[in-house]
PDB file of N, CA and C in Angstrom:
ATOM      1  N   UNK A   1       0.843  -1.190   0.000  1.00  0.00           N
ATOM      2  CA  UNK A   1       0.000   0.000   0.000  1.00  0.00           C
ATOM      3  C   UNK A   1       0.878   1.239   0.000  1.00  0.00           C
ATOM      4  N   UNK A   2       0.383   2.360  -0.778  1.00  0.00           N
ATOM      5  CA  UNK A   2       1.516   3.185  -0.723  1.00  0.00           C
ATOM      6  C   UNK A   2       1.322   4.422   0.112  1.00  0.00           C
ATOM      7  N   UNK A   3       1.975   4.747   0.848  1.00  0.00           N
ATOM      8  CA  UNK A   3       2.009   5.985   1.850  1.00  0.00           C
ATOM      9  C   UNK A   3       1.436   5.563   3.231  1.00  0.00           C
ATOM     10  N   UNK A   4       0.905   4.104   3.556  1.00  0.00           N
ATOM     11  CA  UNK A   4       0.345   3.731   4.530  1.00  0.00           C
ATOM     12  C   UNK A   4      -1.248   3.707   4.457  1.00  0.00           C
ATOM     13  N   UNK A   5      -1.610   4.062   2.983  1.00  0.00           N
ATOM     14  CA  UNK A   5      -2.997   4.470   2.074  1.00  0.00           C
ATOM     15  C   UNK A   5      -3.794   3.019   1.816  1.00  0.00           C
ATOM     16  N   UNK A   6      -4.444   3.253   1.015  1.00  0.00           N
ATOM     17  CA  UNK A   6      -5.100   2.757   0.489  1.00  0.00           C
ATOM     18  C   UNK A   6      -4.848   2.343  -1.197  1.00  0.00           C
ATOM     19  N   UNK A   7      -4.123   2.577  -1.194  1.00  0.00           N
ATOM     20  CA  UNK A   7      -3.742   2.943  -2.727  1.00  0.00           C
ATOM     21  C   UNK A   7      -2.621   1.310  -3.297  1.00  0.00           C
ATOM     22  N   UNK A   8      -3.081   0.471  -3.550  1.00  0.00           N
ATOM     23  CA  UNK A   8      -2.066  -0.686  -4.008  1.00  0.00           C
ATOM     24  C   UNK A   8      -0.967  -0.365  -4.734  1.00  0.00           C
ATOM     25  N   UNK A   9      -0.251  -0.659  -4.800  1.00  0.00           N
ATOM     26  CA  UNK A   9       1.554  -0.487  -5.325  1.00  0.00           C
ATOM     27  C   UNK A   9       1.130  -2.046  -6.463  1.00  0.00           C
ATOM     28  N   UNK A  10       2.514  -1.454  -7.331  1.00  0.00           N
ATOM     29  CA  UNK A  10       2.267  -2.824  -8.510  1.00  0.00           C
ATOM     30  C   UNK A  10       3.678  -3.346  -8.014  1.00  0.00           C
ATOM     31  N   UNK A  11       4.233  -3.117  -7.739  1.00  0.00           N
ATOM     32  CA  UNK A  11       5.787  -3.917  -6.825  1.00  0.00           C
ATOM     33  C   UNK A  11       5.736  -4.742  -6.163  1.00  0.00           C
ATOM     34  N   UNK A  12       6.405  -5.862  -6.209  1.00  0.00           N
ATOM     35  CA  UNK A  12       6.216  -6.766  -5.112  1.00  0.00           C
ATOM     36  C   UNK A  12       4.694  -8.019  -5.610  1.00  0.00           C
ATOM     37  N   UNK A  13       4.521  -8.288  -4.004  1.00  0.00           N
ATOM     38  CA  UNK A  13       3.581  -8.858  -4.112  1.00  0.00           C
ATOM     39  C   UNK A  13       1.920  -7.894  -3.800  1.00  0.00           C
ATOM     40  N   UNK A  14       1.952  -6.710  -4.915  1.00  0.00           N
ATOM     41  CA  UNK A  14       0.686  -5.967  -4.369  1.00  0.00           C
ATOM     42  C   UNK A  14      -0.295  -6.808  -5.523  1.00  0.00           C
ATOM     43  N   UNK A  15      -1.222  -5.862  -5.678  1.00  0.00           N
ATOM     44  CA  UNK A  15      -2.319  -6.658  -6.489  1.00  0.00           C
ATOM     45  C   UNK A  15      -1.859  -6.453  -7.779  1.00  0.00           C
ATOM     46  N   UNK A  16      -1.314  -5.263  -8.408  1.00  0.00           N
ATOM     47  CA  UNK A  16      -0.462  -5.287  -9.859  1.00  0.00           C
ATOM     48  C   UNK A  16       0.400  -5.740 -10.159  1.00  0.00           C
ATOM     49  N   UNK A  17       1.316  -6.560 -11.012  1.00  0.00           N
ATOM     50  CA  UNK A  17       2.989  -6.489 -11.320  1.00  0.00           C
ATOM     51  C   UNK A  17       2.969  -6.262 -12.371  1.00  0.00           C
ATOM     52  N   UNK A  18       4.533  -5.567 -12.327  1.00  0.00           N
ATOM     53  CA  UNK A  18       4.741  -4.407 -13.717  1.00  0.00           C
ATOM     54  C   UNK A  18       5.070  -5.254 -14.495  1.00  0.00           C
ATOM     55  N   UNK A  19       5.085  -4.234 -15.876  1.00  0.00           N
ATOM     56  CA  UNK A  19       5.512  -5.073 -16.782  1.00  0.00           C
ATOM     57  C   UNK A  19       6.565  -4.593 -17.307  1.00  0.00           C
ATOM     58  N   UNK A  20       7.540  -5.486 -17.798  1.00  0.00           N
ATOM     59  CA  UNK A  20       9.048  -5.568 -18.673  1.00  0.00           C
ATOM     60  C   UNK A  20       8.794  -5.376 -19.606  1.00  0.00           C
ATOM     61  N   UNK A  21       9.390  -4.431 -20.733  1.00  0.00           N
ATOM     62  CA  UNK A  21       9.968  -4.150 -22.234  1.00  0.00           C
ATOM     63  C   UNK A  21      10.982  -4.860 -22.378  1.00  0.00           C
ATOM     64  N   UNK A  22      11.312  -4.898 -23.541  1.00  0.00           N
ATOM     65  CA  UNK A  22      12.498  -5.558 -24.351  1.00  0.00           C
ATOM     66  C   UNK A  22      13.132  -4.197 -24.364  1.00  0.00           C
ATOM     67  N   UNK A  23      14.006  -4.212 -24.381  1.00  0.00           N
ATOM     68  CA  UNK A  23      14.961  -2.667 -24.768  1.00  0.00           C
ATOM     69  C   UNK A  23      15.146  -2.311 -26.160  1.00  0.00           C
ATOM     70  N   UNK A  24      14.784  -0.933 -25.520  1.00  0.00           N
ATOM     71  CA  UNK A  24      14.155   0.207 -26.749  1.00  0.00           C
ATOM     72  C   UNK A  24      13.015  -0.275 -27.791  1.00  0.00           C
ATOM     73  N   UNK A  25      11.813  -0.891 -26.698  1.00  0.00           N
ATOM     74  CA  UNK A  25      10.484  -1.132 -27.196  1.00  0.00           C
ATOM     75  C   UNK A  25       9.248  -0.906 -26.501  1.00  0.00           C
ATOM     76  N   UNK A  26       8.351  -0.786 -27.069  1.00  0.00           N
ATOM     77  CA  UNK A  26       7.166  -0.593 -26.584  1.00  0.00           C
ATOM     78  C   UNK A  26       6.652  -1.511 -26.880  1.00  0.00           C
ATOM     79  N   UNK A  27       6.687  -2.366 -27.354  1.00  0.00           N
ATOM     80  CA  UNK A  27       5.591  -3.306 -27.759  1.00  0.00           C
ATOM     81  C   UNK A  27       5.209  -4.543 -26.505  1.00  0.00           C
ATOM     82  N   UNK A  28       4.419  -4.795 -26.314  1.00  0.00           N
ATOM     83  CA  UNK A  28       3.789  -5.625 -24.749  1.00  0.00           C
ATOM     84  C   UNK A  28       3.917  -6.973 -25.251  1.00  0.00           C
ATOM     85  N   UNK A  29       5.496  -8.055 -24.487  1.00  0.00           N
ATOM     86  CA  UNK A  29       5.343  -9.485 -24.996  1.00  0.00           C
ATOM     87  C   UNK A  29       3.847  -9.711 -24.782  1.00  0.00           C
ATOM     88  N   UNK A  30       3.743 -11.362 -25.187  1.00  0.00           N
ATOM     89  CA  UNK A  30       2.347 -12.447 -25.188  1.00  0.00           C
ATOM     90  C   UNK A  30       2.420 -12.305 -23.447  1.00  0.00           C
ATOM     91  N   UNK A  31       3.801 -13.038 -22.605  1.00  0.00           N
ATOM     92  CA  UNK A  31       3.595 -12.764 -21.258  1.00  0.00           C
ATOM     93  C   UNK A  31       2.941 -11.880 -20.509  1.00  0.00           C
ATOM     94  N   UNK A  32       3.362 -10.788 -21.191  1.00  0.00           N
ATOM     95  CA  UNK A  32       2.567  -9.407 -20.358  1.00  0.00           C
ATOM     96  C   UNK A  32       1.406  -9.208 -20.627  1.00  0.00           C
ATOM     97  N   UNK A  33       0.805  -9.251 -21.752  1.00  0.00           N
ATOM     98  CA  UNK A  33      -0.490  -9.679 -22.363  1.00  0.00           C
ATOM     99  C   UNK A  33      -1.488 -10.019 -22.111  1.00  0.00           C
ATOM    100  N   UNK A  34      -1.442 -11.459 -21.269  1.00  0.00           N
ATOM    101  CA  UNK A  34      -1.958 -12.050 -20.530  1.00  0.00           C
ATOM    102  C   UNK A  34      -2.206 -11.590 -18.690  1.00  0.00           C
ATOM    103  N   UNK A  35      -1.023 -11.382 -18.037  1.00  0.00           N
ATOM    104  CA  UNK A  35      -1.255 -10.066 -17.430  1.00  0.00           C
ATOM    105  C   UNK A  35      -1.737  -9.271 -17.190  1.00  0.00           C
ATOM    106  N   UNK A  36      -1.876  -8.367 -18.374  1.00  0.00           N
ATOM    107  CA  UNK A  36      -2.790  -7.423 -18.325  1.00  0.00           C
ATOM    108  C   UNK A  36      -4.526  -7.809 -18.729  1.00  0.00           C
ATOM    109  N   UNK A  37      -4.290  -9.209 -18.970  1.00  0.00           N
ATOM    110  CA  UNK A  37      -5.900  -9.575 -19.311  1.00  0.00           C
ATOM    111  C   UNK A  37      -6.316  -9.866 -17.580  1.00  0.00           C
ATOM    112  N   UNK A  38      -5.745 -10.249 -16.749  1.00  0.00           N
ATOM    113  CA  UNK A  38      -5.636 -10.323 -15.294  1.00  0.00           C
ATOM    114  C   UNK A  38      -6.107  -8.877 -14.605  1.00  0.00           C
ATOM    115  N   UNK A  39      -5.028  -8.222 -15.038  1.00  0.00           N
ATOM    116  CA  UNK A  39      -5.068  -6.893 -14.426  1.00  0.00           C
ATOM    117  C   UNK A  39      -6.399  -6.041 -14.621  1.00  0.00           C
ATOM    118  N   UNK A  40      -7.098  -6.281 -16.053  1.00  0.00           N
ATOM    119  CA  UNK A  40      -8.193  -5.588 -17.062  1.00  0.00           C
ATOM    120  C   UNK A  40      -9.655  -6.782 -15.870  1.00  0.00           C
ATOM    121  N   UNK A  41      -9.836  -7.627 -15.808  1.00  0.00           N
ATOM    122  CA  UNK A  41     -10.417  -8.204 -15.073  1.00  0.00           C
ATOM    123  C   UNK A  41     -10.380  -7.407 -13.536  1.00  0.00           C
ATOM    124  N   UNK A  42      -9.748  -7.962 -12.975  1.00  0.00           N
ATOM    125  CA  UNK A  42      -9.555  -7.061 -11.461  1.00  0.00           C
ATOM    126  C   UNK A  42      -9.785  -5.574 -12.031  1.00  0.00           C
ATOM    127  N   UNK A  43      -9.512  -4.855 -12.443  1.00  0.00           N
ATOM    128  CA  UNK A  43     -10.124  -3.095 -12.485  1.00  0.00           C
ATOM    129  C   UNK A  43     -11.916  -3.244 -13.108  1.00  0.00           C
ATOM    130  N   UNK A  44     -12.332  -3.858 -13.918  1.00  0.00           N
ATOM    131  CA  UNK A  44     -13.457  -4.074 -14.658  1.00  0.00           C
ATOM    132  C   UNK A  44     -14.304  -4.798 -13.222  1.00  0.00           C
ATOM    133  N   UNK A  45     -13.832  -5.840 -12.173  1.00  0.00           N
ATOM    134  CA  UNK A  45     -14.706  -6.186 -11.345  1.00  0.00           C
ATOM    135  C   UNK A  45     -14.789  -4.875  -9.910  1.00  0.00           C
ATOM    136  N   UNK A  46     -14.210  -4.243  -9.832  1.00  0.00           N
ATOM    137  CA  UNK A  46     -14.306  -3.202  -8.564  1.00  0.00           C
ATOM    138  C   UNK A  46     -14.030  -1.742  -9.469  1.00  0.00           C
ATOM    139  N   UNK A  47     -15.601  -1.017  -9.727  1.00  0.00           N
ATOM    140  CA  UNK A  47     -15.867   0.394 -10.173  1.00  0.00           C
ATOM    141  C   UNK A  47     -14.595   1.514  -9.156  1.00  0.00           C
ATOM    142  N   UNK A  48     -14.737   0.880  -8.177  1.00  0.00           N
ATOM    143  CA  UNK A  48     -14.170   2.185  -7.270  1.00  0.00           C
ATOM    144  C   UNK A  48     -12.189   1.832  -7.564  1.00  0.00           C
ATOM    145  N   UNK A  49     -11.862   0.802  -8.193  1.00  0.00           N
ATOM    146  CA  UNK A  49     -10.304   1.274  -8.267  1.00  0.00           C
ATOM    147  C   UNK A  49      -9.494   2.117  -9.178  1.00  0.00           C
ATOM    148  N   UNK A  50      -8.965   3.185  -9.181  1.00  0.00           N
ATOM    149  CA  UNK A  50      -8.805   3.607  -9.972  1.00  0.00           C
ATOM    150  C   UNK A  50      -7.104   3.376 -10.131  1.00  0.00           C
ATOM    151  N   UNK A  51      -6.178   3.574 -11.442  1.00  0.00           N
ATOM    152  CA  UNK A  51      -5.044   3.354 -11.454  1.00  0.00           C
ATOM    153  C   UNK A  51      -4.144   4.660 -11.794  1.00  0.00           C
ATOM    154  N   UNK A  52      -2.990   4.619 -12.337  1.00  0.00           N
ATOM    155  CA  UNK A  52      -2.017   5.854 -12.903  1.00  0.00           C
ATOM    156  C   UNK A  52      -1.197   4.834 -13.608  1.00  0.00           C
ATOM    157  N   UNK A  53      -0.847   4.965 -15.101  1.00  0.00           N
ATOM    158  CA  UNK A  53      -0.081   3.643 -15.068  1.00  0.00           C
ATOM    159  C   UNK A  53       1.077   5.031 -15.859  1.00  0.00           C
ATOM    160  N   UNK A  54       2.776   4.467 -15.534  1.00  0.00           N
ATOM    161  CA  UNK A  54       3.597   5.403 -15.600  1.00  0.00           C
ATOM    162  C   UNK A  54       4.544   4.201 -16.588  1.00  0.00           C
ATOM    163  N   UNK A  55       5.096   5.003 -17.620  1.00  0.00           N
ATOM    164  CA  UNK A  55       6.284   4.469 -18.282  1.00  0.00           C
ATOM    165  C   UNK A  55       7.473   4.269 -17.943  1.00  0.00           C
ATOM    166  N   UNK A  56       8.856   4.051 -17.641  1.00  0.00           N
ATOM    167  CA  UNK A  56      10.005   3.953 -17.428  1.00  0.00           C
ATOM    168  C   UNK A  56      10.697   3.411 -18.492  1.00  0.00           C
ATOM    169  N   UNK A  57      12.224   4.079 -18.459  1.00  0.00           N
ATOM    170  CA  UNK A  57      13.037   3.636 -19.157  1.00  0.00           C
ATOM    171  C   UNK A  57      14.162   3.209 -18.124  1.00  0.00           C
ATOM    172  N   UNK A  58      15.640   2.648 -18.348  1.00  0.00           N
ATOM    173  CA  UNK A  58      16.991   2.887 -18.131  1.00  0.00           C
ATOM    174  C   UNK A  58      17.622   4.682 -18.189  1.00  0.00           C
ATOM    175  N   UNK A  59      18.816   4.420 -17.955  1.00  0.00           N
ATOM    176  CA  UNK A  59      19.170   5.822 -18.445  1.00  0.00           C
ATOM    177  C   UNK A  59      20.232   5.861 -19.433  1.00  0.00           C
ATOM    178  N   UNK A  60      19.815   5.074 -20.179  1.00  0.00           N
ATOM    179  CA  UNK A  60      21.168   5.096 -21.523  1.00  0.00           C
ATOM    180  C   UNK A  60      19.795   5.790 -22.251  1.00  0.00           C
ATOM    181  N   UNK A  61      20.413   6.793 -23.470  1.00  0.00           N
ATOM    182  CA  UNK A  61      19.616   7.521 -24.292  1.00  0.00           C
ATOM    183  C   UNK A  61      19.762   8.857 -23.941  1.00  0.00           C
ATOM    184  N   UNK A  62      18.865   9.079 -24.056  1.00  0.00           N
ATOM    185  CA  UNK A  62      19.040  11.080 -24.107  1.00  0.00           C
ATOM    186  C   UNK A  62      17.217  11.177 -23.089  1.00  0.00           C
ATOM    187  N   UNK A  63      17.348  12.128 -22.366  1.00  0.00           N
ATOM    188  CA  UNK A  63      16.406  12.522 -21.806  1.00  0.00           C
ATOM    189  C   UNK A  63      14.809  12.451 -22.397  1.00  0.00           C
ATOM    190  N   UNK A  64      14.921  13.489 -23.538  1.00  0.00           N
ATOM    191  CA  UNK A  64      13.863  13.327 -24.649  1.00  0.00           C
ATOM    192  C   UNK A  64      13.524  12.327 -24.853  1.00  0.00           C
ATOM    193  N   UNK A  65      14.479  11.586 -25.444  1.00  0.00           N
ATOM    194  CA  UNK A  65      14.330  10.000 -25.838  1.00  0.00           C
ATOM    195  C   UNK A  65      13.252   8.926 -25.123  1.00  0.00           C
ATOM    196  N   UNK A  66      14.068   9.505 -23.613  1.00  0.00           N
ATOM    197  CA  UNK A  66      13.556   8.237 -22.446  1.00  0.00           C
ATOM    198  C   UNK A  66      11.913   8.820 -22.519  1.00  0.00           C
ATOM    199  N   UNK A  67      12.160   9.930 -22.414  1.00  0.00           N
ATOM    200  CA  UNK A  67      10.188  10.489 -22.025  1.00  0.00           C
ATOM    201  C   UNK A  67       9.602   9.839 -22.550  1.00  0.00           C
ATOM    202  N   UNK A  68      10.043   9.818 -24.202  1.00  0.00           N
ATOM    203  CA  UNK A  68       8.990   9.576 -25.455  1.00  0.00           C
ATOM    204  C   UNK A  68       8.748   8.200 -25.437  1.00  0.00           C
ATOM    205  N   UNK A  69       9.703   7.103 -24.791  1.00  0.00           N
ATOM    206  CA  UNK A  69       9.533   5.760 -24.653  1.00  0.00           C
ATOM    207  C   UNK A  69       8.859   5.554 -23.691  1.00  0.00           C
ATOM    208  N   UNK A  70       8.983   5.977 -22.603  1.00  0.00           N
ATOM    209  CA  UNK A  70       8.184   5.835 -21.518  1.00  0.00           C
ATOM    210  C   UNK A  70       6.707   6.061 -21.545  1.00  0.00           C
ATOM    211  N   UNK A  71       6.768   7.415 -22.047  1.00  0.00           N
ATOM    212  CA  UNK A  71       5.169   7.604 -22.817  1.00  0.00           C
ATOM    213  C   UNK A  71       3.974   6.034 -23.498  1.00  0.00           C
ATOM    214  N   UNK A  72       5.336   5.823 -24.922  1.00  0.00           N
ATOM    215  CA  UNK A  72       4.737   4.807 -25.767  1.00  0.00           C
ATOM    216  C   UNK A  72       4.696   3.885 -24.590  1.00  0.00           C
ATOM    217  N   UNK A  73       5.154   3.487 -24.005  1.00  0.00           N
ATOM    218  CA  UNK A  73       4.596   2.017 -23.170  1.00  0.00           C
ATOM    219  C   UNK A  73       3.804   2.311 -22.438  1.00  0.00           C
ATOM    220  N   UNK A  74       3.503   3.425 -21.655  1.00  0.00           N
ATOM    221  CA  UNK A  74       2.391   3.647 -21.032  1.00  0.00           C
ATOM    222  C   UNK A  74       0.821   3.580 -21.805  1.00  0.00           C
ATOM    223  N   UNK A  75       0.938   4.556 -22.542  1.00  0.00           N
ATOM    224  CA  UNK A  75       0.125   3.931 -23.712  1.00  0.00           C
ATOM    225  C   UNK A  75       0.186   2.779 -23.909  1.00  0.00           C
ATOM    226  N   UNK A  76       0.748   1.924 -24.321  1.00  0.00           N
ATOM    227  CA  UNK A  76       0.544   0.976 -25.022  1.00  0.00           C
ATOM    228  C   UNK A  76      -0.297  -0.169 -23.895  1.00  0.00           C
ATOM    229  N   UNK A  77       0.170   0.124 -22.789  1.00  0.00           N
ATOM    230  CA  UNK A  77      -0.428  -0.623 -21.617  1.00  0.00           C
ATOM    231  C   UNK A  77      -2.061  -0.386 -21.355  1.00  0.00           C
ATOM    232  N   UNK A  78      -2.031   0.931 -21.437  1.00  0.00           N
ATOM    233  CA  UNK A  78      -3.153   1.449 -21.424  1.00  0.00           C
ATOM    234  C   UNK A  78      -4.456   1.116 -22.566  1.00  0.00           C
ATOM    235  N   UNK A  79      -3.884   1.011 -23.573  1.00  0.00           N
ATOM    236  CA  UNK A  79      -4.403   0.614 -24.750  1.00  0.00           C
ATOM    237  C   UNK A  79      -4.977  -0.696 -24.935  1.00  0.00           C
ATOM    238  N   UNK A  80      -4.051  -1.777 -24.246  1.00  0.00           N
ATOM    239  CA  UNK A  80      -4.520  -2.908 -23.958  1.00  0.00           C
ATOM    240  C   UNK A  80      -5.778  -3.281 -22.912  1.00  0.00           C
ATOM    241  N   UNK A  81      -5.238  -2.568 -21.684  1.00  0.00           N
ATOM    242  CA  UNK A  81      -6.569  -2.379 -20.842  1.00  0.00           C
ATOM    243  C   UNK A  81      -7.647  -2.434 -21.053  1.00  0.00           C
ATOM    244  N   UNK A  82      -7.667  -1.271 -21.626  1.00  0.00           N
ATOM    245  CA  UNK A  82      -8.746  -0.909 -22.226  1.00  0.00           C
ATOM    246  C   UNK A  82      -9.533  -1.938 -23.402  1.00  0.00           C
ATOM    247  N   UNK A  83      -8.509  -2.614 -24.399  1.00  0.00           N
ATOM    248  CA  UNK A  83      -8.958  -3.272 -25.405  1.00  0.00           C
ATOM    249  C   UNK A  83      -9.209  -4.699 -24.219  1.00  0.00           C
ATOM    250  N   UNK A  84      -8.772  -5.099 -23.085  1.00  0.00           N
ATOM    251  CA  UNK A  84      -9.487  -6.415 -22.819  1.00  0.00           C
ATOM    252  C   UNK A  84     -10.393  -5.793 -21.544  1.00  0.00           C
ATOM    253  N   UNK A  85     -10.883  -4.768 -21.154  1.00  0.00           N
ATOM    254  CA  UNK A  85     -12.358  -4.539 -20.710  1.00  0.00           C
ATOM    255  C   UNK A  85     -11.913  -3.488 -19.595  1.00  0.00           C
TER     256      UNK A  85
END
């Protein structure tokens, strides 16, 4: 829980776990996929959870760079969500 809140953490053993890129990709393996068909279930059965889902990179690249990747996977996570309910 984060801050001592109410709020689930995806680290660890909370109710989310993150998901891994391949380096310098956005694209969501089959593993994660499935995952997020998990994850899209649990948010679709409880109206009241709401999420923030955030991108990350490494720090090899250029600043710009990292944003714009971080971005696309967030999206792209998001996108899925959404496409399994």
């Amino acid at each position: 829980r984060y801050a001592g809140g109410n709020i689930p953490q995806a680290e660890a053993d909370g109710m989310f776990k993150d998901i891994h890129f391949d380096y310098d990709s956005y694209s969501v393996s089959s593993e994660y996929q499935a995952q997020l068909r998990e994850n899209a279930k649990t948010l679709s059965s409880d109206s009241s959870l709401q999420v923030e889902i955030e991108g990350h990179c490494d720090k090899r690249g250029t600043v710009e760079y990292n944003m714009a990747l971080g971005e696309k996977r967030a999206k792209a996570v998001a996108t899925l969500l959404v496409t399994y309910g």
